[in-house]
C-alpha atoms as a PDB file:
ATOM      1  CA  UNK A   1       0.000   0.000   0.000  1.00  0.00           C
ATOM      2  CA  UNK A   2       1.454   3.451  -0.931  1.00  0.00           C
ATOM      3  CA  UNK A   3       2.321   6.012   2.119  1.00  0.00           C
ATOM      4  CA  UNK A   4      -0.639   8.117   2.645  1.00  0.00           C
ATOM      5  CA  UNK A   5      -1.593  10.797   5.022  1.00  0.00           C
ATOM      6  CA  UNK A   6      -4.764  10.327   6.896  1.00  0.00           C
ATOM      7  CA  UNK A   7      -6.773  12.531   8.963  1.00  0.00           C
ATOM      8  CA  UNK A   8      -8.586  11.685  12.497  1.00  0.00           C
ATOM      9  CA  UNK A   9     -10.481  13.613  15.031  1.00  0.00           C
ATOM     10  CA  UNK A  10      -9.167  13.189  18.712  1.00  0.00           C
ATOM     11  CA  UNK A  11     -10.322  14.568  21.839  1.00  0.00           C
ATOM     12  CA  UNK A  12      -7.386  16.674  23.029  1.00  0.00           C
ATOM     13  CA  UNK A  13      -7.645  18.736  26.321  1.00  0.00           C
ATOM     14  CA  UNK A  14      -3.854  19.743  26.300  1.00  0.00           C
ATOM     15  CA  UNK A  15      -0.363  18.937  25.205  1.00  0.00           C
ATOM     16  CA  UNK A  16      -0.231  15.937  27.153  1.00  0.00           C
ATOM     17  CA  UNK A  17      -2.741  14.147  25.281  1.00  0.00           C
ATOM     18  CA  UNK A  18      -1.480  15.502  21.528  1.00  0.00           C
ATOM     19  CA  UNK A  19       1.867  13.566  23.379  1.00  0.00           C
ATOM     20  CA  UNK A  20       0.454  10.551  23.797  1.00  0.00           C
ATOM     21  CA  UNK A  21      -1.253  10.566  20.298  1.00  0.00           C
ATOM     22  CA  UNK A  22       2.107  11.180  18.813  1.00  0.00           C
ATOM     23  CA  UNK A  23       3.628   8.577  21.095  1.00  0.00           C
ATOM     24  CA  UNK A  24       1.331   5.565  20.550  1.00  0.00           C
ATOM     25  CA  UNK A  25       1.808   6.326  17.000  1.00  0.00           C
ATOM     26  CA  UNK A  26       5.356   6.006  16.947  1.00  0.00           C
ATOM     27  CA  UNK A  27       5.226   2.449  18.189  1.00  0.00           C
ATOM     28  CA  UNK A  28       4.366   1.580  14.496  1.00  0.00           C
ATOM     29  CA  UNK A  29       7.176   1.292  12.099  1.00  0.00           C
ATOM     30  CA  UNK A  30       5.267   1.885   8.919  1.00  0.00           C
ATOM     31  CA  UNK A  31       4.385   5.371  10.431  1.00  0.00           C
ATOM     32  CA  UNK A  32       6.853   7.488   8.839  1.00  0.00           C
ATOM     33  CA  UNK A  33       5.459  11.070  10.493  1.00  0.00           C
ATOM     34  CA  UNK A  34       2.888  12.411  13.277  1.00  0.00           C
ATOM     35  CA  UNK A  35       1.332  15.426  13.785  1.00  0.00           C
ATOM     36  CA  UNK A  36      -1.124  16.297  16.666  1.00  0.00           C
ATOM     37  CA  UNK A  37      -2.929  20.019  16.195  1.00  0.00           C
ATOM     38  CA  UNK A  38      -4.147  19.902  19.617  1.00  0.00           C
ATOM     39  CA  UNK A  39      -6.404  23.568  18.581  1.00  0.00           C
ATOM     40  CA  UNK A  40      -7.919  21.767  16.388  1.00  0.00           C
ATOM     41  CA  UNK A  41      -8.772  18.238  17.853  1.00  0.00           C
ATOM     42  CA  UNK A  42      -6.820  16.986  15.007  1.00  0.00           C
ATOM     43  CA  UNK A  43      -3.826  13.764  13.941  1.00  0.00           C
ATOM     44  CA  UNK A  44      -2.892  13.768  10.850  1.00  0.00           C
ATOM     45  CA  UNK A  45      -0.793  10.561   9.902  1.00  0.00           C
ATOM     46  CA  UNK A  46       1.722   9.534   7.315  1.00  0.00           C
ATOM     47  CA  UNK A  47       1.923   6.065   6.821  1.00  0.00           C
ATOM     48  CA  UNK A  48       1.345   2.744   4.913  1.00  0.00           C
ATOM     49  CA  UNK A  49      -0.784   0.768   6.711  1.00  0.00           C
ATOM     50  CA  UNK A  50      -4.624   0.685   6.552  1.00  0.00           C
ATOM     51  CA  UNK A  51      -6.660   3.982   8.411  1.00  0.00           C
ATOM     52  CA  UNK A  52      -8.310   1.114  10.505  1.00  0.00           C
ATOM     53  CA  UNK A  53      -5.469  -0.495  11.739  1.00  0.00           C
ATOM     54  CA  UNK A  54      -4.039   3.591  12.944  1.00  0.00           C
ATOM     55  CA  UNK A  55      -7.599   4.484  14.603  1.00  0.00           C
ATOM     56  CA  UNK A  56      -7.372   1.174  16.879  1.00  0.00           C
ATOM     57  CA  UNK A  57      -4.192   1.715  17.841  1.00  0.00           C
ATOM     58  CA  UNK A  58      -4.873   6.051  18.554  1.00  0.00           C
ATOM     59  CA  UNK A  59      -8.086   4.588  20.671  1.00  0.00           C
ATOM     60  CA  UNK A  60      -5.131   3.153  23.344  1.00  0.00           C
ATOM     61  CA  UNK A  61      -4.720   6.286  24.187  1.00  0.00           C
ATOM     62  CA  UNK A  62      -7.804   6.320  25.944  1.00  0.00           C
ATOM     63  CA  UNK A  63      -9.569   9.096  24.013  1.00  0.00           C
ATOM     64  CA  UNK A  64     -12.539   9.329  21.827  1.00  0.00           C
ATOM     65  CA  UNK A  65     -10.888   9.385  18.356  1.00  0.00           C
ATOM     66  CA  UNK A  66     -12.494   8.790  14.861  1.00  0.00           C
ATOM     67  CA  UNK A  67     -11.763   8.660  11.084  1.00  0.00           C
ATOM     68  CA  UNK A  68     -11.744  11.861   9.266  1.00  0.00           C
ATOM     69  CA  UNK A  69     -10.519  11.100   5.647  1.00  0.00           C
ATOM     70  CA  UNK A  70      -7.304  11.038   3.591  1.00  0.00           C
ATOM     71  CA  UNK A  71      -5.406  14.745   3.030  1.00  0.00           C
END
């Protein structure tokens, strides 16, 4: 599958929580890049696995997340 960037909304309350986002993320090797906009409520992610797969593993950090689209 070719490296995409996908969008997801996450409940963020403060920098701690766009930390963990970006840190549960980074446990995947096919995740090349992570950006939390914690203003926003937003993750983007840059990598080649399926948007699925990323949304179960943002859910461990214990927020309500969900799929946006591709950007």
């Amino acid at each position: 599958m070719p490296e995409q960037t996908y969008e997801f909304h996450m409940e963020m309350t403060c920098e701690g929580c766009s930390n963990a986002a970006i840190r549960v993320m980074g446990k995947l090797a096919e995740v090349s890049k992570t950006v939390a906009d914690l203003e926003k409520q937003r993750v983007y992610v840059t990598s080649t696995l399926p948007h699925e797969q990323l949304l179960e593993q943002l859910k461990k950090t214990g927020k309500e997340c969900s799929y946006i689209g591709t950007k």
